[in-house]
N, C-alpha and C. Protein backbone atom coordinates (compact mmCIF):
# COMPACT_ATOMS: atom_id res chain seq x y z
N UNK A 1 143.59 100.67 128.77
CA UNK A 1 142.60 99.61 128.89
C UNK A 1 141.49 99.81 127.88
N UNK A 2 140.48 98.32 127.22
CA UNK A 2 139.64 98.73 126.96
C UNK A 2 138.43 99.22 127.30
N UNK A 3 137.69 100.15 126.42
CA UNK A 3 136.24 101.00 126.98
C UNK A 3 135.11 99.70 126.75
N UNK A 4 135.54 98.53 126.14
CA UNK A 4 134.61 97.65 126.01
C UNK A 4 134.17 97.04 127.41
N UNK A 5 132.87 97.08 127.18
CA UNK A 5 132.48 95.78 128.08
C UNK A 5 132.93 94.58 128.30
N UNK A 6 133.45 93.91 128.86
CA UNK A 6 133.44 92.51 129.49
C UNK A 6 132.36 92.03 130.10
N UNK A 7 132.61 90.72 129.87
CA UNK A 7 131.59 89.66 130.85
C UNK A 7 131.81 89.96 132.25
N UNK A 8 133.10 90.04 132.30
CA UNK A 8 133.38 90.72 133.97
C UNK A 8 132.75 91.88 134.37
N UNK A 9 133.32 92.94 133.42
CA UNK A 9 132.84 94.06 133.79
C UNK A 9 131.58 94.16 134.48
N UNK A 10 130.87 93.38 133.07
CA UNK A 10 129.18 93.52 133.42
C UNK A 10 128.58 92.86 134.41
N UNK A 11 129.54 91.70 134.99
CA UNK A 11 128.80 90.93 135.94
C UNK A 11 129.50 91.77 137.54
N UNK A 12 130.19 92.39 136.90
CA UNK A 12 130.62 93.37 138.63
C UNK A 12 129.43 94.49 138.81
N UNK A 13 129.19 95.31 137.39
CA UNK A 13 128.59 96.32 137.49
C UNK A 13 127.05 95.83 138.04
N UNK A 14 126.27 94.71 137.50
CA UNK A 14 125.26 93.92 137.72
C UNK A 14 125.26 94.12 139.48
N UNK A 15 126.53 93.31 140.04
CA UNK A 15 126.46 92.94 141.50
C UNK A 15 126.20 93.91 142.30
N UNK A 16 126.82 95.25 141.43
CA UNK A 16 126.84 96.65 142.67
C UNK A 16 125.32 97.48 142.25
N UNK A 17 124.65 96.77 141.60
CA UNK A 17 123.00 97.11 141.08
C UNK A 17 123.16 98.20 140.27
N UNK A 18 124.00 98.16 139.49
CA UNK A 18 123.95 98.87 138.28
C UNK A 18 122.71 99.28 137.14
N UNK A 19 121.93 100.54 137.36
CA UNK A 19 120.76 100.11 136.09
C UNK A 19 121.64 99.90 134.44
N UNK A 20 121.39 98.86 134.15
CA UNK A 20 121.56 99.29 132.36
C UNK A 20 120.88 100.03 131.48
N UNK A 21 119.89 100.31 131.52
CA UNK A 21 118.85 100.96 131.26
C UNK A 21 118.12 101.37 131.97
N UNK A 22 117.54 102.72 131.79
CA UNK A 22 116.11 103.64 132.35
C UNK A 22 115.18 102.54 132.64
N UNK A 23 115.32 101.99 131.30
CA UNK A 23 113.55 101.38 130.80
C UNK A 23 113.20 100.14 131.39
N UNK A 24 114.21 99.64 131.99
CA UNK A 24 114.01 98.14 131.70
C UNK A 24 115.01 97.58 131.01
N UNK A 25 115.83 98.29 130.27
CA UNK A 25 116.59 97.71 129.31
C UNK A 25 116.28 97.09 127.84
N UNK A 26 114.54 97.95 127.59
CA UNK A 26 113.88 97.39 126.38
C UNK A 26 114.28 97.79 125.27
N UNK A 27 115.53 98.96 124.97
CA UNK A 27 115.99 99.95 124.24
C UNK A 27 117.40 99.26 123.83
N UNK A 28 118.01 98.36 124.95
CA UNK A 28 119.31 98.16 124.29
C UNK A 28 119.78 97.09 123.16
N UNK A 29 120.84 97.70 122.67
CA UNK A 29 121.43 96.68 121.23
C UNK A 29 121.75 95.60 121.57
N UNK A 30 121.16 94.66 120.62
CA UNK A 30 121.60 93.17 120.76
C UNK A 30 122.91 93.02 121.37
N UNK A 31 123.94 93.94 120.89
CA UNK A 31 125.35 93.27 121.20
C UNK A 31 125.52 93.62 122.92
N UNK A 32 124.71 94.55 123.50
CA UNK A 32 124.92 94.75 124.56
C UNK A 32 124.04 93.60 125.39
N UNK A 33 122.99 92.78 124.79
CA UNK A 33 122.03 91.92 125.62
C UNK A 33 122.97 90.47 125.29
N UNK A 34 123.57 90.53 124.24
CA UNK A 34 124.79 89.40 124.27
C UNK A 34 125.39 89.47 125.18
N UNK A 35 126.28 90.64 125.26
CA UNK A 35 127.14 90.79 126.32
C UNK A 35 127.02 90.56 127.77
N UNK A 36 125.39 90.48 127.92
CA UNK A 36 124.63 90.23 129.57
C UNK A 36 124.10 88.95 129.47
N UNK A 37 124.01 88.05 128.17
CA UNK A 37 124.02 87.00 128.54
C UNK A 37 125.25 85.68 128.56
N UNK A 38 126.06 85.98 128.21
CA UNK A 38 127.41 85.80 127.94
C UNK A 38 128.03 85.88 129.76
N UNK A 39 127.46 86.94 130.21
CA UNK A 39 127.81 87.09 131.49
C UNK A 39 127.29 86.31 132.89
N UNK A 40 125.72 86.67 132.44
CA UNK A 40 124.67 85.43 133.12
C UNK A 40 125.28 83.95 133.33
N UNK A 41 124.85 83.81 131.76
CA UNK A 41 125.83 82.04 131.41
C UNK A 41 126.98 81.59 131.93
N UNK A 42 127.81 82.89 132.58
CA UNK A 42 129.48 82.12 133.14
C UNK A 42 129.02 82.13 134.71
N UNK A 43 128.14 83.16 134.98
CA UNK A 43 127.60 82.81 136.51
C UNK A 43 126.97 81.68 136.52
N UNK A 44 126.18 81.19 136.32
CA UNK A 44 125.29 80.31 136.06
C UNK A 44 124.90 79.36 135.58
N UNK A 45 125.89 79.30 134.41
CA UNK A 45 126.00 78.09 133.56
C UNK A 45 124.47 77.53 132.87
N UNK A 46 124.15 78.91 132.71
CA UNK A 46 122.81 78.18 131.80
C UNK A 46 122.07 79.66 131.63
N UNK A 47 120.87 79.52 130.10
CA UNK A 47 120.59 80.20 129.60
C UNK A 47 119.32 81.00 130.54
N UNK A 48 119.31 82.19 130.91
CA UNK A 48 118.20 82.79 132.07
C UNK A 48 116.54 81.93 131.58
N UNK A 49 115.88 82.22 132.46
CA UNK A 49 114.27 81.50 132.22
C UNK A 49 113.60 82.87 131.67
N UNK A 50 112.36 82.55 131.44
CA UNK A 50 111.92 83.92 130.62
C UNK A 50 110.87 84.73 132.41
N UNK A 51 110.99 84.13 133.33
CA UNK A 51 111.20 84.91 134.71
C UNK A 51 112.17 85.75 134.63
N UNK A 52 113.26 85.79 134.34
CA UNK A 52 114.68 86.36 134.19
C UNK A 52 114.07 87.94 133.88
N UNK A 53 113.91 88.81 134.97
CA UNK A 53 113.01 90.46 134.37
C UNK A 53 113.74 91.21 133.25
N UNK A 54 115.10 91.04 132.97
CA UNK A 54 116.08 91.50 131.87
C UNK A 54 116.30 90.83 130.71
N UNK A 55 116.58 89.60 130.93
CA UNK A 55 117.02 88.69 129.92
C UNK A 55 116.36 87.43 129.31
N UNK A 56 114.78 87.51 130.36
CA UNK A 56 114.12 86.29 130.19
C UNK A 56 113.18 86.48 128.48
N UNK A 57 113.16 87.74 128.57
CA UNK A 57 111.95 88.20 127.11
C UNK A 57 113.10 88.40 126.18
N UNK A 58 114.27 88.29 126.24
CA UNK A 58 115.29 88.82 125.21
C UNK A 58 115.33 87.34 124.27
N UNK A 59 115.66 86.46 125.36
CA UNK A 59 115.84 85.33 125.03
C UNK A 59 115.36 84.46 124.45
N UNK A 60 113.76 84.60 124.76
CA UNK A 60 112.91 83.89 123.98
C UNK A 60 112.35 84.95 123.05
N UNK A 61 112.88 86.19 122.85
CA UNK A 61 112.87 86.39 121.18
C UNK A 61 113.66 85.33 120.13
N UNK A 62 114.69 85.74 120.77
CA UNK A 62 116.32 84.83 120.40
C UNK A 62 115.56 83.45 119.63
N UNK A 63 114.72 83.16 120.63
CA UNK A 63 114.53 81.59 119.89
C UNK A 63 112.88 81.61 119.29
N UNK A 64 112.29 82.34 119.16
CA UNK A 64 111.39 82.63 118.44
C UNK A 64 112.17 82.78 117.36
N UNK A 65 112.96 83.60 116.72
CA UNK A 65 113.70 84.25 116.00
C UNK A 65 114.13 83.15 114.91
N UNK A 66 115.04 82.33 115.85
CA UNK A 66 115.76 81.33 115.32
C UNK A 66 114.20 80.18 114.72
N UNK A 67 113.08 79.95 115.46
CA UNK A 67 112.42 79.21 115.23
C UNK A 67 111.60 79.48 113.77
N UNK A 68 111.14 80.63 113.47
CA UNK A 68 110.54 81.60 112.37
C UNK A 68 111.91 81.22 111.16
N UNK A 69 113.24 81.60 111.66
CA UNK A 69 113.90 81.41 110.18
C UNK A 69 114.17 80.05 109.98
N UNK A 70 114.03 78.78 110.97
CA UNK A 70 114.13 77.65 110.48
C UNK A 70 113.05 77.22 109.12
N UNK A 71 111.49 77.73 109.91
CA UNK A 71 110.53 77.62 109.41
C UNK A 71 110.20 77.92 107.91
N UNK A 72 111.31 78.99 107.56
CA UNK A 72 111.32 80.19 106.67
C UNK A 72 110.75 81.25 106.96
N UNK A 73 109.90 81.86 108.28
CA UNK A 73 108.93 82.60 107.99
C UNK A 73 110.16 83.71 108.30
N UNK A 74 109.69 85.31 107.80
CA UNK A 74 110.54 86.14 108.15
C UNK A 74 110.41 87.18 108.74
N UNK A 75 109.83 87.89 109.92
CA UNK A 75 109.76 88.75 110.68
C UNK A 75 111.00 89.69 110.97
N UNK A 76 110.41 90.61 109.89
CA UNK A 76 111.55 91.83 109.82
C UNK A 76 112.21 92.66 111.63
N UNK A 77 111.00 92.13 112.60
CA UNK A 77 111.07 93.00 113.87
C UNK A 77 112.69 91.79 114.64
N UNK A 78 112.50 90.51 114.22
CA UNK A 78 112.89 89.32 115.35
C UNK A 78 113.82 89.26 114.50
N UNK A 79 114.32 88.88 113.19
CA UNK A 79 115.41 88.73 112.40
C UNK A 79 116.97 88.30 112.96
N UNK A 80 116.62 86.57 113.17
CA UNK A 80 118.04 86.09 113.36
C UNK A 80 118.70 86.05 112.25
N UNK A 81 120.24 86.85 112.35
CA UNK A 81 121.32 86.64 110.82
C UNK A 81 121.90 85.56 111.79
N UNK A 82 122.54 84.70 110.58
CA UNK A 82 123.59 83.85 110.82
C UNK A 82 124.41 84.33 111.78
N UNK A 83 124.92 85.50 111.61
CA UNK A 83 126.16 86.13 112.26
C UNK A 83 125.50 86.08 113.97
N UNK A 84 124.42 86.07 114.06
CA UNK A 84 124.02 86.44 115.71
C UNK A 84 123.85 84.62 115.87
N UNK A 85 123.10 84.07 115.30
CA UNK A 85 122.77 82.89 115.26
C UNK A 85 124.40 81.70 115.33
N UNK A 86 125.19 82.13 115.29
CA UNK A 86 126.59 81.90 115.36
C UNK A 86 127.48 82.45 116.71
N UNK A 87 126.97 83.81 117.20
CA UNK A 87 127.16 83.83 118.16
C UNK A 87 126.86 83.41 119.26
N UNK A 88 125.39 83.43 119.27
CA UNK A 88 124.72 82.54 120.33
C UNK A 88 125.35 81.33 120.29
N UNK A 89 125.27 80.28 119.32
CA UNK A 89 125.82 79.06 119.49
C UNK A 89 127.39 79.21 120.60
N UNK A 90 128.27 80.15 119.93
CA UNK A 90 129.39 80.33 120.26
C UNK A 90 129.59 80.27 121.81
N UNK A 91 128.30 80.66 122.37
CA UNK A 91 128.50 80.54 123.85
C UNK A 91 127.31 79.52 124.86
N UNK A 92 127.00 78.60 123.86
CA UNK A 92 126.23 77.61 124.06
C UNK A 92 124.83 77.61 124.48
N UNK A 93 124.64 79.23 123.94
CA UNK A 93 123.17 78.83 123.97
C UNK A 93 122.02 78.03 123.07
N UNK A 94 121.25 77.85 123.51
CA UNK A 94 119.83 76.36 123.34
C UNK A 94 118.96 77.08 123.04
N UNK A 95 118.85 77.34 121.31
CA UNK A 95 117.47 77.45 121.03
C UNK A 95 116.16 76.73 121.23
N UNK A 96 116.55 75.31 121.28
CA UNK A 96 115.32 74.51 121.37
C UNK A 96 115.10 73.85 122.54
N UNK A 97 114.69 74.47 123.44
CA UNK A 97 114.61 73.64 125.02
C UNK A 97 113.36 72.59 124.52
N UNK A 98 113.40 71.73 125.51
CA UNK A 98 112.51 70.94 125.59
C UNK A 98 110.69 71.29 125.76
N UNK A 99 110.36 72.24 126.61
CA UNK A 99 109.13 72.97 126.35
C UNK A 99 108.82 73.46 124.94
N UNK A 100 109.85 74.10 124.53
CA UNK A 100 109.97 74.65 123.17
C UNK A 100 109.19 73.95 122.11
N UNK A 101 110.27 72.91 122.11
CA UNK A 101 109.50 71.39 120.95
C UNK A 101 108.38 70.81 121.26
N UNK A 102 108.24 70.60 122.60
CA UNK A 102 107.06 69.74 123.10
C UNK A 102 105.18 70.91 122.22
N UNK A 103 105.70 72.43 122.99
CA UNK A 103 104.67 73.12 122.47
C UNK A 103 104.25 73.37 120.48
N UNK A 104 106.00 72.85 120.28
CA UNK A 104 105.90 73.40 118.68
C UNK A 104 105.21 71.97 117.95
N UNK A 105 105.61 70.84 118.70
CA UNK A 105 104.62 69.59 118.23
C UNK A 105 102.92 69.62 118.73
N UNK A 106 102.81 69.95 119.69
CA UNK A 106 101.28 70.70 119.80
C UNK A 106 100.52 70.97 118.97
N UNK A 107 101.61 72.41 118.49
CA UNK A 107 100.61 72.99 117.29
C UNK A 107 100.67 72.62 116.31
N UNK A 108 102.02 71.74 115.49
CA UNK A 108 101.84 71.00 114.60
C UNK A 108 100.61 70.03 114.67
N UNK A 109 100.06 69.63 115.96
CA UNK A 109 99.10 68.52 115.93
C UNK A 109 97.89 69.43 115.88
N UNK A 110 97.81 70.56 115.95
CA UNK A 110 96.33 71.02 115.65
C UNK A 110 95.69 70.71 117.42
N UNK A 111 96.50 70.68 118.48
CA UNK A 111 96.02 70.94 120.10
C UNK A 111 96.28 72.13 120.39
């Protein structure tokens, strides 16, 4: 069998209160916070809220991220590549919720 994670895996290990991390989980690699939201999303069918204590601050990096390289700006810390920015899509996540835009026209208006 493989040593990889699954969406399964992770959403069994999740159920039996598995820590993923010591910390909080503020330490782990993108591909492993993919892998927990990938998992989230098939429970749930939608992208966690930034309430979400694991996945809610991951996420709205995610789209900070994506929002900065639309912009051009480039923050070496947040740095969406295509290749992640392709994955996300791949499992339908929504960079631009509706709060999102509503606040990013805000500040375009100088409110």
């Amino acid at each position: 069998t493989s040593s990889y994670l699954t969406a399964d895996r992770l959403r069994k290990l999740a159920k039996v209160g598995f820590v993923f991390d010591q910390q909080k989980g503020e330490n782990l690699p993108w591909e492993e916070r993919f892998q927990m939201l990938k998992a989230y999303r098939e429970e749930h069918g939608k992208d966690p809220t930034g309430s979400h204590e694991t996945l809610g601050r991951w996420v709205n990096i995610q789209r900070r991220a994506y929002s900065q390289k639309k912009e051009g700006a480039n923050n070496p810390k947040h740095k969406l590549s295509d290749e992640r920015e392709e994955k996300l899509l791949s499992v339908g996540f929504v960079f631009e919720t509706k709060e999102r835009i509503a606040y990013s026209q805000r500040v375009k208006a100088g409110y």
